[in-house]
PDB file of N, CA and C in Angstrom:
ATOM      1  N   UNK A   1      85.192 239.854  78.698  1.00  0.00           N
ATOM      2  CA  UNK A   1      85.311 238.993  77.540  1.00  0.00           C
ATOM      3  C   UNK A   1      86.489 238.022  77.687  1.00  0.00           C
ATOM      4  N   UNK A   2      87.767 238.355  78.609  1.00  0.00           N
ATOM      5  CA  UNK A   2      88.849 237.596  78.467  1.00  0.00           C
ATOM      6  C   UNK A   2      88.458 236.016  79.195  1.00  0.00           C
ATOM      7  N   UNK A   3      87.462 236.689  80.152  1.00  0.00           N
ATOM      8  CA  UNK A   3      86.966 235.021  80.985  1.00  0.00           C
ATOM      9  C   UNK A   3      86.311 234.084  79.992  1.00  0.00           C
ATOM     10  N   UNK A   4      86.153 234.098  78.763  1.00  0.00           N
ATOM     11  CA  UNK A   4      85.914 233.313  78.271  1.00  0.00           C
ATOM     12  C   UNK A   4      87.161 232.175  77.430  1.00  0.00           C
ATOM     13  N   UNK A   5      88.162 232.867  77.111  1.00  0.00           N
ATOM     14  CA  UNK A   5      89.450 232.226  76.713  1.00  0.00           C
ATOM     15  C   UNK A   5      89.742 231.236  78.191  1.00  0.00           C
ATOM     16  N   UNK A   6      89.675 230.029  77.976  1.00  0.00           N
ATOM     17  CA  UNK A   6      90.136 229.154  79.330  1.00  0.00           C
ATOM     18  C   UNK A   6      91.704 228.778  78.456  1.00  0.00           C
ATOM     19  N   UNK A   7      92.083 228.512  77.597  1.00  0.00           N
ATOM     20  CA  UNK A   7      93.713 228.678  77.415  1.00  0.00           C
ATOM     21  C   UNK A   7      94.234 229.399  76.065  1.00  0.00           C
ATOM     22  N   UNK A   8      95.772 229.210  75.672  1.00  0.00           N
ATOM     23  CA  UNK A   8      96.338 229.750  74.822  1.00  0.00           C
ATOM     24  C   UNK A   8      95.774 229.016  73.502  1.00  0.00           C
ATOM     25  N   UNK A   9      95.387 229.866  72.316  1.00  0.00           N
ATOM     26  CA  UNK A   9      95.094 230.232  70.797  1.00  0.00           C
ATOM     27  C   UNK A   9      95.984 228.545  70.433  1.00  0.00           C
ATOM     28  N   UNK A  10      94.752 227.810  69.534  1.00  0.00           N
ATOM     29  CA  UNK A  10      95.251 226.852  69.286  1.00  0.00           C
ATOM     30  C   UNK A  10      95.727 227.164  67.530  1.00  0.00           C
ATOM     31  N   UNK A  11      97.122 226.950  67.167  1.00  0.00           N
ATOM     32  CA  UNK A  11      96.971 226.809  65.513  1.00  0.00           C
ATOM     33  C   UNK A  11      97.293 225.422  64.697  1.00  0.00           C
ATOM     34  N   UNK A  12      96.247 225.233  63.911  1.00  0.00           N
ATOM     35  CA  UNK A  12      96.233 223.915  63.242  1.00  0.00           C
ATOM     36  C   UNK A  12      96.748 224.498  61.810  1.00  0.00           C
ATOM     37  N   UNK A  13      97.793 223.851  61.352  1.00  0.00           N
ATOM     38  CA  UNK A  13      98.112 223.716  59.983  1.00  0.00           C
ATOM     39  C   UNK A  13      97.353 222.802  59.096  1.00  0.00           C
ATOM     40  N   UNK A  14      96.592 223.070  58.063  1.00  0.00           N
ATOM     41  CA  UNK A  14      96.092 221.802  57.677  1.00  0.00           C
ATOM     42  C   UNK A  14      97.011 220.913  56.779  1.00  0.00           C
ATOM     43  N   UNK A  15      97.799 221.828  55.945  1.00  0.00           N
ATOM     44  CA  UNK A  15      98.431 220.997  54.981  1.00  0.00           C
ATOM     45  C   UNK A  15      99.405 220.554  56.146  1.00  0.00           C
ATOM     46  N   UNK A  16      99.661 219.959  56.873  1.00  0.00           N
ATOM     47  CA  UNK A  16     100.643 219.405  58.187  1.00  0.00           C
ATOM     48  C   UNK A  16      99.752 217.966  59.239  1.00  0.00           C
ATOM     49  N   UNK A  17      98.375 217.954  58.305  1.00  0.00           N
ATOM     50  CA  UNK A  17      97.747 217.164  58.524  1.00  0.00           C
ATOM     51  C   UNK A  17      97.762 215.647  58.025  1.00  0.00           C
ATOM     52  N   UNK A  18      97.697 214.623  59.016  1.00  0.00           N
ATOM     53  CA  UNK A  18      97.678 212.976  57.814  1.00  0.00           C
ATOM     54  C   UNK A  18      96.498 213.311  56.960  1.00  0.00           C
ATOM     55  N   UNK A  19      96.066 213.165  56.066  1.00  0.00           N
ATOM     56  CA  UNK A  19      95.303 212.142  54.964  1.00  0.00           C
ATOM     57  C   UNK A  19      94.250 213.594  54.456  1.00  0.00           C
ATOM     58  N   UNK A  20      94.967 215.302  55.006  1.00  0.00           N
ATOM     59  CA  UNK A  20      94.493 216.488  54.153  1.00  0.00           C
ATOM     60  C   UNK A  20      95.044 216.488  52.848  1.00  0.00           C
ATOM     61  N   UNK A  21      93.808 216.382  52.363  1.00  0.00           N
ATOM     62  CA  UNK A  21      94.272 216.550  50.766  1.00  0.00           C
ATOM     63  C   UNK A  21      93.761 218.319  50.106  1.00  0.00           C
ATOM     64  N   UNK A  22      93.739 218.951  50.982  1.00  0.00           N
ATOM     65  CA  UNK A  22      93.514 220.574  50.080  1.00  0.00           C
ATOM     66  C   UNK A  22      92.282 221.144  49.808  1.00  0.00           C
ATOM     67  N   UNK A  23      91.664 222.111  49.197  1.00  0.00           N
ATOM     68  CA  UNK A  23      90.928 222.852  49.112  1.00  0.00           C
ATOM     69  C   UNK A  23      90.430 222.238  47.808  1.00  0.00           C
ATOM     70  N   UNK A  24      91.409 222.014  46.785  1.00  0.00           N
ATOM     71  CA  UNK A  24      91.225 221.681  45.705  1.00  0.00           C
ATOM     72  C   UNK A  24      91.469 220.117  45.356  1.00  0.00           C
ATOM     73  N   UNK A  25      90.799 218.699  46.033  1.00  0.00           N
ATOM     74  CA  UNK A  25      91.323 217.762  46.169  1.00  0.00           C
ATOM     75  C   UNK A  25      90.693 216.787  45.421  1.00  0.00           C
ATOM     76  N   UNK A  26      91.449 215.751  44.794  1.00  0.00           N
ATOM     77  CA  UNK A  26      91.040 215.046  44.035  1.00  0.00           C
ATOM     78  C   UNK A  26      91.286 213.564  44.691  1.00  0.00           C
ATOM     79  N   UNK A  27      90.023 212.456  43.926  1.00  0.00           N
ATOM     80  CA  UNK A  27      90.254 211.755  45.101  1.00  0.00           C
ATOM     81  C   UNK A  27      91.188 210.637  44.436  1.00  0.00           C
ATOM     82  N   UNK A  28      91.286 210.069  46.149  1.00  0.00           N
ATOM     83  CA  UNK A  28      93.170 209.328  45.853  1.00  0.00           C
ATOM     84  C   UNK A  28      92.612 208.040  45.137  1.00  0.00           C
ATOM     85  N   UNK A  29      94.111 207.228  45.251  1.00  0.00           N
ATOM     86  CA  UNK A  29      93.495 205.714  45.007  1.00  0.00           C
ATOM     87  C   UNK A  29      93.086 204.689  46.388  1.00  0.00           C
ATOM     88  N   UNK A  30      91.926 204.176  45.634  1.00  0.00           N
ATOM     89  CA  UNK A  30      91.673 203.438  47.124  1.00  0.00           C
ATOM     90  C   UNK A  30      89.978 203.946  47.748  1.00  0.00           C
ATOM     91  N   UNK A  31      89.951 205.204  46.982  1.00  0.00           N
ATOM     92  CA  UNK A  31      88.909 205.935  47.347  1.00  0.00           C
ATOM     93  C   UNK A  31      87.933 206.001  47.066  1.00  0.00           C
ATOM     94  N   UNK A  32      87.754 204.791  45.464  1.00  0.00           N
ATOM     95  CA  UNK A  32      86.724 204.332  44.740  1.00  0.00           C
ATOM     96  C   UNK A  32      85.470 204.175  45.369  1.00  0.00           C
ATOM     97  N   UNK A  33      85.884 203.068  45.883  1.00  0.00           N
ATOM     98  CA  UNK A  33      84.376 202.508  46.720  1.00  0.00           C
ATOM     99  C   UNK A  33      83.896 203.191  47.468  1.00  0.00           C
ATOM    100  N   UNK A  34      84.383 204.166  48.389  1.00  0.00           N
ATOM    101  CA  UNK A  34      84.170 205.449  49.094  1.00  0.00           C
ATOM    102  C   UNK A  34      83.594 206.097  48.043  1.00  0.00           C
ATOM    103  N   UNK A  35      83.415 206.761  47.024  1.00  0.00           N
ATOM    104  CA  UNK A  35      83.054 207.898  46.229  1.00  0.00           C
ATOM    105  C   UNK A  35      82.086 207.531  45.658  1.00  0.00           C
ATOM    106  N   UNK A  36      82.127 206.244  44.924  1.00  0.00           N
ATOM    107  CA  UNK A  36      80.836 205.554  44.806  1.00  0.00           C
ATOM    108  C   UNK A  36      79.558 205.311  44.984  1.00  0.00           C
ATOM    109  N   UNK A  37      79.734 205.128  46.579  1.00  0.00           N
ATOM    110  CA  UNK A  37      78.889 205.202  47.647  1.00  0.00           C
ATOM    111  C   UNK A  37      77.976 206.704  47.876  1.00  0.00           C
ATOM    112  N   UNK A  38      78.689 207.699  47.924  1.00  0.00           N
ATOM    113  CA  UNK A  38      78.614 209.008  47.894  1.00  0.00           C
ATOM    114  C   UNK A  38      77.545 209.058  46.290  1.00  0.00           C
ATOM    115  N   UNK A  39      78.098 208.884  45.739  1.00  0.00           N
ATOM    116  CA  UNK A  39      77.676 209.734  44.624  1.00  0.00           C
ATOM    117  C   UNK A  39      76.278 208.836  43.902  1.00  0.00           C
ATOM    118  N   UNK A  40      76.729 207.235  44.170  1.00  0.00           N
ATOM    119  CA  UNK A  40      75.300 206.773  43.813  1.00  0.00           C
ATOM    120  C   UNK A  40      73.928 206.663  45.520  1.00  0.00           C
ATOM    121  N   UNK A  41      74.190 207.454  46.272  1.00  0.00           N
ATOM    122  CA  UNK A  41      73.125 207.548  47.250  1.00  0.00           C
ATOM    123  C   UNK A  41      72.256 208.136  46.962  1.00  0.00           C
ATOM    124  N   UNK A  42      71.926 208.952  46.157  1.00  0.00           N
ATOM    125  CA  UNK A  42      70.426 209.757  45.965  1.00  0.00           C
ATOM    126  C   UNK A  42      70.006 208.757  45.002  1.00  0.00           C
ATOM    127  N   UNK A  43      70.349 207.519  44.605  1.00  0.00           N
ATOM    128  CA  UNK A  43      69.405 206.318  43.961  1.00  0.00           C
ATOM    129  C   UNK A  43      68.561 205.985  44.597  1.00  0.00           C
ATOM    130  N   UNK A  44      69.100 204.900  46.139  1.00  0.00           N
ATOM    131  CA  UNK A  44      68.418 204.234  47.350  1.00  0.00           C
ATOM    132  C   UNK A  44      67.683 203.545  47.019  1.00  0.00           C
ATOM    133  N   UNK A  45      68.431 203.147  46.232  1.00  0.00           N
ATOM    134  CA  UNK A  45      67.648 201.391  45.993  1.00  0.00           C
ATOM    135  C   UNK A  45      67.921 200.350  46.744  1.00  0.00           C
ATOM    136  N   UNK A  46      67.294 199.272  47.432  1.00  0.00           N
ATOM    137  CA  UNK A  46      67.495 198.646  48.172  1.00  0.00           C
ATOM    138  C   UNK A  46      67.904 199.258  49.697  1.00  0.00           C
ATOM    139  N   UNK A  47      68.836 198.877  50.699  1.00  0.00           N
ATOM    140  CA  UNK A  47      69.777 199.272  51.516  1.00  0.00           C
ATOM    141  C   UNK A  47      70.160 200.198  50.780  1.00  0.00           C
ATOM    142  N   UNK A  48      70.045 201.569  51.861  1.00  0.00           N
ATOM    143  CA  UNK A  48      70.448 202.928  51.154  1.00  0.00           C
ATOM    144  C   UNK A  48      71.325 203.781  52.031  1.00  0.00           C
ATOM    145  N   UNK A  49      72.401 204.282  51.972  1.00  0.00           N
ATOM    146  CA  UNK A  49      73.442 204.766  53.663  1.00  0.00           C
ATOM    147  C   UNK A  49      72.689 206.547  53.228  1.00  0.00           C
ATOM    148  N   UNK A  50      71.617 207.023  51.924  1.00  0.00           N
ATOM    149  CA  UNK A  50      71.174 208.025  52.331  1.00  0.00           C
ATOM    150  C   UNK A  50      69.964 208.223  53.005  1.00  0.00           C
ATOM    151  N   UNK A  51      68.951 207.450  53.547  1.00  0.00           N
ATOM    152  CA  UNK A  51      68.125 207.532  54.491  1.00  0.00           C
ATOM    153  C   UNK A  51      67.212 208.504  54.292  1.00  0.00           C
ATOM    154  N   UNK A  52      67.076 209.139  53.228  1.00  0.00           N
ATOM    155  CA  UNK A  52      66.359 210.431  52.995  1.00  0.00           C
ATOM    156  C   UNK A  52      67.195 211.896  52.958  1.00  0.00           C
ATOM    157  N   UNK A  53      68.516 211.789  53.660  1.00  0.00           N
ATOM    158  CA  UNK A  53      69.309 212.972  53.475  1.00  0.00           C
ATOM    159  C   UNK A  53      69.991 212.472  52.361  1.00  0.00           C
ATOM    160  N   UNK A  54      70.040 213.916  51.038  1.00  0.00           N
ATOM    161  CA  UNK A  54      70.707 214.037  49.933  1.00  0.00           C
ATOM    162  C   UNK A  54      72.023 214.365  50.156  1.00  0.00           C
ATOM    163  N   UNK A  55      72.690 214.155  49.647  1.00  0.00           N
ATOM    164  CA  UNK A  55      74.634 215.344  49.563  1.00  0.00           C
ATOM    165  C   UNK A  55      74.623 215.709  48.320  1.00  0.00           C
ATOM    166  N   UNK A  56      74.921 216.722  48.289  1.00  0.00           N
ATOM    167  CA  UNK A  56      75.857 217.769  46.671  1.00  0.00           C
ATOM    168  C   UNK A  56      76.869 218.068  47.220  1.00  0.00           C
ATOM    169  N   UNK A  57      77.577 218.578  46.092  1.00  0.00           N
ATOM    170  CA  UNK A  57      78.493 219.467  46.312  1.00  0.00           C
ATOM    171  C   UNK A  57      80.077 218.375  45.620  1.00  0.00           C
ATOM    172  N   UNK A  58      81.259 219.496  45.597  1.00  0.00           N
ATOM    173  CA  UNK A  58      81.867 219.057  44.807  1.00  0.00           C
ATOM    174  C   UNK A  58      82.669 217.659  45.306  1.00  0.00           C
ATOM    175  N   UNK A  59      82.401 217.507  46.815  1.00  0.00           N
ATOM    176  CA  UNK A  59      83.238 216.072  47.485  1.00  0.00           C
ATOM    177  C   UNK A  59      82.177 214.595  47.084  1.00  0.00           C
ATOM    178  N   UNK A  60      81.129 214.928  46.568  1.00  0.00           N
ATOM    179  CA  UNK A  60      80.253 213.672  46.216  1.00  0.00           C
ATOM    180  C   UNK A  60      80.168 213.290  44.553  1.00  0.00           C
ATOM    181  N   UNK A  61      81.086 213.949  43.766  1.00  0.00           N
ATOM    182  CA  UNK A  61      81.150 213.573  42.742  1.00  0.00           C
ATOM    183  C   UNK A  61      82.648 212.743  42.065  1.00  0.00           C
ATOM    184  N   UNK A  62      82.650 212.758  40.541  1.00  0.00           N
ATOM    185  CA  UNK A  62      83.750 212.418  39.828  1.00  0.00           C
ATOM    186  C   UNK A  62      84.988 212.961  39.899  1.00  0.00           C
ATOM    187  N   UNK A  63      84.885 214.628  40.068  1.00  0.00           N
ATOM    188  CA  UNK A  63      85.264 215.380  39.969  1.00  0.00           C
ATOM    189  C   UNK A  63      85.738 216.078  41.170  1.00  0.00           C
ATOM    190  N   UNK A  64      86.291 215.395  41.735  1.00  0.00           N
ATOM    191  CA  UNK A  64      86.584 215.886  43.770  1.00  0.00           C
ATOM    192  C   UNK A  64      87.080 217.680  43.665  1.00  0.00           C
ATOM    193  N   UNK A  65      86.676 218.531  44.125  1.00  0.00           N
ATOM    194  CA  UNK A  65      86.979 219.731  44.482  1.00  0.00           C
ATOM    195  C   UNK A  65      86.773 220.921  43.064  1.00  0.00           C
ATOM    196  N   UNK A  66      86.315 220.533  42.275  1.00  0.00           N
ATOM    197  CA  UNK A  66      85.731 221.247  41.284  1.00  0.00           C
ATOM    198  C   UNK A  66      84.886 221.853  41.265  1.00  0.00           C
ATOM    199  N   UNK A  67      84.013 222.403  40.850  1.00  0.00           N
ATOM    200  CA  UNK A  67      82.320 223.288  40.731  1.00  0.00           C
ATOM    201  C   UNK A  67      81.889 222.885  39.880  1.00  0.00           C
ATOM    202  N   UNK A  68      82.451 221.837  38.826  1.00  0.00           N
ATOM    203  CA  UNK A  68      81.871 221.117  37.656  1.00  0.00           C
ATOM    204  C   UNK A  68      81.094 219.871  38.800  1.00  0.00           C
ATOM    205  N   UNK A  69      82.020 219.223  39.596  1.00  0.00           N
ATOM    206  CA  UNK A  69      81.526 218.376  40.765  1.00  0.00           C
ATOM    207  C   UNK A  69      80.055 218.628  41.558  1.00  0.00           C
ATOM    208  N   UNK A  70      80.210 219.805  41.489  1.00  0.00           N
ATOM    209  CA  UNK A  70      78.958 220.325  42.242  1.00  0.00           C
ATOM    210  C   UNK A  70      77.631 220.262  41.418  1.00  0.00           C
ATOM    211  N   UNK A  71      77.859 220.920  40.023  1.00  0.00           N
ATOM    212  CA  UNK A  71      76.965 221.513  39.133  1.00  0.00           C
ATOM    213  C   UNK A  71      76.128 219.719  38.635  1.00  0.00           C
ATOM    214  N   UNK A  72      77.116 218.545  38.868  1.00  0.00           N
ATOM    215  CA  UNK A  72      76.637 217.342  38.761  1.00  0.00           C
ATOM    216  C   UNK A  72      76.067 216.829  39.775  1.00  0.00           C
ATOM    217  N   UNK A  73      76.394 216.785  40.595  1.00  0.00           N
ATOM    218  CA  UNK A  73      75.807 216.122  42.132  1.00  0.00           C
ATOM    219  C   UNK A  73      74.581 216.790  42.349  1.00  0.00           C
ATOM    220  N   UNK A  74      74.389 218.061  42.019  1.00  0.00           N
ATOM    221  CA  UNK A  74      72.933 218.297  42.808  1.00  0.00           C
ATOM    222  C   UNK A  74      71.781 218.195  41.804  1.00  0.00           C
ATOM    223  N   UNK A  75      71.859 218.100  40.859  1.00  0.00           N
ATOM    224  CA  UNK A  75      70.568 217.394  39.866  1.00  0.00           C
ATOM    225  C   UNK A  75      70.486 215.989  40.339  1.00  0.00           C
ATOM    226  N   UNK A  76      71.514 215.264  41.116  1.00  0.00           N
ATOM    227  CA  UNK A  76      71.588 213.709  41.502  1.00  0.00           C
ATOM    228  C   UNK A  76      70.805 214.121  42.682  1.00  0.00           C
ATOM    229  N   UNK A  77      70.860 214.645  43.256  1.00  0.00           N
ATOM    230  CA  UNK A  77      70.184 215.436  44.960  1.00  0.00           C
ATOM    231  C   UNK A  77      69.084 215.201  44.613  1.00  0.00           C
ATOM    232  N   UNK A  78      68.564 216.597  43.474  1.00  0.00           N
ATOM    233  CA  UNK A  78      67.341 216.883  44.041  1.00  0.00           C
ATOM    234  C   UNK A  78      66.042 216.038  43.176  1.00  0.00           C
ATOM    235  N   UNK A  79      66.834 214.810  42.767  1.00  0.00           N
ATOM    236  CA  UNK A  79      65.874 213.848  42.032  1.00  0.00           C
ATOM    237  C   UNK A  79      66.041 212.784  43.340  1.00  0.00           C
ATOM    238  N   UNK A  80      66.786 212.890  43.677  1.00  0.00           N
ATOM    239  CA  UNK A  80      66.350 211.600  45.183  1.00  0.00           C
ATOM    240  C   UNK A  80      65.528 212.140  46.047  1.00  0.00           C
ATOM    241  N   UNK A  81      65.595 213.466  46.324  1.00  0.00           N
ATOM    242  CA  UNK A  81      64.396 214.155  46.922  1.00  0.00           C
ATOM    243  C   UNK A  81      63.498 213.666  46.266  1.00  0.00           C
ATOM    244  N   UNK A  82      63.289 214.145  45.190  1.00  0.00           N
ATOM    245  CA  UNK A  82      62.010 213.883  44.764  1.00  0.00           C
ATOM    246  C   UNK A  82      61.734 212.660  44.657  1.00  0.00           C
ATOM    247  N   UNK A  83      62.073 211.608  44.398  1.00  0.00           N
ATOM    248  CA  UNK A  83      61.787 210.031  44.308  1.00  0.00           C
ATOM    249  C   UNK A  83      61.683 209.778  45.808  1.00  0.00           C
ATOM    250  N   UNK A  84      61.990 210.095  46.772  1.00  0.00           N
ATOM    251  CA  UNK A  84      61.932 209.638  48.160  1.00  0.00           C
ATOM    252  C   UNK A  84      60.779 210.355  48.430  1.00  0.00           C
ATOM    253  N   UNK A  85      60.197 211.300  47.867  1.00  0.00           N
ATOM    254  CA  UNK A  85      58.655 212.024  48.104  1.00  0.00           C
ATOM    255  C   UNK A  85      57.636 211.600  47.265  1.00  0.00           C
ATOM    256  N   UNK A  86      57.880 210.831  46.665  1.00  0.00           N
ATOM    257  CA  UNK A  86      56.529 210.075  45.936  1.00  0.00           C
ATOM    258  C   UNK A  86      57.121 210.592  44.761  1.00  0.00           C
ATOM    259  N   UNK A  87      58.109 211.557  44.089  1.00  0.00           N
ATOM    260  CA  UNK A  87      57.462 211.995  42.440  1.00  0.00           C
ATOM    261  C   UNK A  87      58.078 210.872  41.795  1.00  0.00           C
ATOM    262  N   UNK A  88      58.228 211.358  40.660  1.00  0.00           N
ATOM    263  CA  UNK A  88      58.631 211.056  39.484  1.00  0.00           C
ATOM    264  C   UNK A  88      59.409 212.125  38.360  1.00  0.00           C
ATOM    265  N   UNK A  89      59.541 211.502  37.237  1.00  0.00           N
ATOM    266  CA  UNK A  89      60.261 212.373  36.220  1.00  0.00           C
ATOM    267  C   UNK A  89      59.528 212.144  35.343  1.00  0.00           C
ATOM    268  N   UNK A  90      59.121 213.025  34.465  1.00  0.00           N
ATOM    269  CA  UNK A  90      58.409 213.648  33.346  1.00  0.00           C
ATOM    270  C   UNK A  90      59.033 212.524  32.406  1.00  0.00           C
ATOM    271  N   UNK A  91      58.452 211.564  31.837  1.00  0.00           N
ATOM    272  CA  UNK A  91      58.890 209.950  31.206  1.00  0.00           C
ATOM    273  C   UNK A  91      59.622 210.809  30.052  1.00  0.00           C
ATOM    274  N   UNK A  92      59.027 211.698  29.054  1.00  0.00           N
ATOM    275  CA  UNK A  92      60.051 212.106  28.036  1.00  0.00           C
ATOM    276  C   UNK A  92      61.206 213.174  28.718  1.00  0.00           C
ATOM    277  N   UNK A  93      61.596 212.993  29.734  1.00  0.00           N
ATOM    278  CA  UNK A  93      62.468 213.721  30.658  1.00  0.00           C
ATOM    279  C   UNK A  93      63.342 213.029  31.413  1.00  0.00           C
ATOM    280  N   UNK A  94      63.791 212.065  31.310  1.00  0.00           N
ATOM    281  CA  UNK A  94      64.130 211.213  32.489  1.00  0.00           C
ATOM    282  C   UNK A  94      65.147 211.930  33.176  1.00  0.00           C
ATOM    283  N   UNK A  95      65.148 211.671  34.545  1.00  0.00           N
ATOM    284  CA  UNK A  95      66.277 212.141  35.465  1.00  0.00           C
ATOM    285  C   UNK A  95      67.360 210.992  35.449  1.00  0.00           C
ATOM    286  N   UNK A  96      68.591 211.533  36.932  1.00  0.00           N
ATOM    287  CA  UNK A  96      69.278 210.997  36.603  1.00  0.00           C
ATOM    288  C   UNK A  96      69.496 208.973  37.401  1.00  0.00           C
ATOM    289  N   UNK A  97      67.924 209.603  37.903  1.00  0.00           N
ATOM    290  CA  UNK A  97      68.233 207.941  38.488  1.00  0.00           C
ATOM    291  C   UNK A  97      67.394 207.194  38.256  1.00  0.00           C
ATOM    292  N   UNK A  98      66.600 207.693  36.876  1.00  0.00           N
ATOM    293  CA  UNK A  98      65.674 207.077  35.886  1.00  0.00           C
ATOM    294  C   UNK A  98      66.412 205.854  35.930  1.00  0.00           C
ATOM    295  N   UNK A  99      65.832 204.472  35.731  1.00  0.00           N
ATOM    296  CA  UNK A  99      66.712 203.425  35.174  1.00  0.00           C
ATOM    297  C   UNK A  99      67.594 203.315  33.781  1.00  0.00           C
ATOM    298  N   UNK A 100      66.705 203.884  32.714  1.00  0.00           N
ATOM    299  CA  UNK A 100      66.844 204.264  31.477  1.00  0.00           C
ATOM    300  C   UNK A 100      68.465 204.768  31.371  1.00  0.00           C
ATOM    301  N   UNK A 101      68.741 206.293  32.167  1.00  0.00           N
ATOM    302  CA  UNK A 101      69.717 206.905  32.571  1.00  0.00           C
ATOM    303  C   UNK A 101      70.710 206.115  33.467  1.00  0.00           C
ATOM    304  N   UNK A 102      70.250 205.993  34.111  1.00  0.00           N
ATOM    305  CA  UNK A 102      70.941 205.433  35.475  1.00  0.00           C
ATOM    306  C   UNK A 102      72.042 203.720  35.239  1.00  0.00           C
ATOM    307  N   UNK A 103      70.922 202.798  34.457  1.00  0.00           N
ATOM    308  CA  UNK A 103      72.058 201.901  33.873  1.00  0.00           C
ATOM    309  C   UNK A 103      73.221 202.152  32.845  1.00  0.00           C
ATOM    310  N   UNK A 104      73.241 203.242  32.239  1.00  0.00           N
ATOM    311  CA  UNK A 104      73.927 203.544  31.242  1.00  0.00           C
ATOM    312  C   UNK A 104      75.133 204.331  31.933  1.00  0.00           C
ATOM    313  N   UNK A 105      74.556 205.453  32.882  1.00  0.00           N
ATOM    314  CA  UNK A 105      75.974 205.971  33.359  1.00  0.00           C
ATOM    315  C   UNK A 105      76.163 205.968  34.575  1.00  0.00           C
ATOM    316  N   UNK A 106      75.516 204.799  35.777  1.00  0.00           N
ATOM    317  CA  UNK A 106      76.030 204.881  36.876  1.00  0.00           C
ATOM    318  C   UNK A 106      77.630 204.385  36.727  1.00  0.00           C
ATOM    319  N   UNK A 107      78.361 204.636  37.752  1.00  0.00           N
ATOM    320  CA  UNK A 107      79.735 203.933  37.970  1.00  0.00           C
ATOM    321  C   UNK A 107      79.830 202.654  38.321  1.00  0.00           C
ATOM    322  N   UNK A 108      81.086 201.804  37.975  1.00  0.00           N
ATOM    323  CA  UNK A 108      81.092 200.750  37.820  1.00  0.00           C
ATOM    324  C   UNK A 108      80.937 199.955  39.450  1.00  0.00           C
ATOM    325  N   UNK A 109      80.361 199.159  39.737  1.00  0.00           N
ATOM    326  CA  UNK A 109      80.293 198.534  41.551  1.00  0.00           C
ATOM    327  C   UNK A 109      81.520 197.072  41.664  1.00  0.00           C
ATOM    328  N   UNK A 110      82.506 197.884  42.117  1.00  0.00           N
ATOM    329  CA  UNK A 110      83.549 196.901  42.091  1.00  0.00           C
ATOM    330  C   UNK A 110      83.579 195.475  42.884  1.00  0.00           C
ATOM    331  N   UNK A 111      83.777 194.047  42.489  1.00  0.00           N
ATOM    332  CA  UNK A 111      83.934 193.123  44.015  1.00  0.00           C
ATOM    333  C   UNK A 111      84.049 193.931  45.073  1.00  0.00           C
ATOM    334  N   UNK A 112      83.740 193.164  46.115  1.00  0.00           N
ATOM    335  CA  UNK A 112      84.077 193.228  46.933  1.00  0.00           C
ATOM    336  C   UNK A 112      85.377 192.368  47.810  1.00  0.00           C
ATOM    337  N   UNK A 113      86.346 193.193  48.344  1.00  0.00           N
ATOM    338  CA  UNK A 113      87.642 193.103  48.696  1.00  0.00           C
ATOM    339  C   UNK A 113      87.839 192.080  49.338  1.00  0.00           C
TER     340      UNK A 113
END
């Protein structure tokens, strides 16, 4: 088993890292348009950077490193699934990237820099 170690035990500190922000991280300034991006991709309207792959979880929301983050992002998921598979939403149901929904509380799309 030792022939598999080719050198000495590497240790990475993370908090000793540039631009680690933690387990529990909230996002910085600057990070807008980054998060944005993230969180309105299960729309894919027009030019879309999700291509058919969804993200959840708590780094694609409002709420960076929370489980409230999470518990939001994946109802955003699994309605882009479904809109990228032909469905729809039950009209007295709308999801969240219904237009109905979706103009009212997407995030704001800042100039561009």
């Amino acid at each position: 088993m030792a022939e598999l170690f080719i050198g000495e035990p590497l240790s990475i500190i993370w908090d000793d890292q540039p631009r680690f922000i933690g387990a529990f991280k909230n996002n910085l300034p600057g990070d807008y348009r980054i998060q944005r991006e993230l969180f309105t991709a299960f729309k894919e309207d027009g030019v879309s950077i999700a291509n058919g792959a969804f993200l959840a979880g708590d780094d694609i929301s409002w709420t960076g490193g929370w489980s409230e983050g999470a518990i939001h992002a994946g109802p955003n998921a699994a309605w882009g699934v479904m809109k990228h598979l032909g469905g729809r939403s039950f009209g007295a149901n709308p999801g969240p990237g219904d237009d109905v929904i979706y103009e009212k509380m997407a995030p704001v799309k800042l100039p561009e820099s």
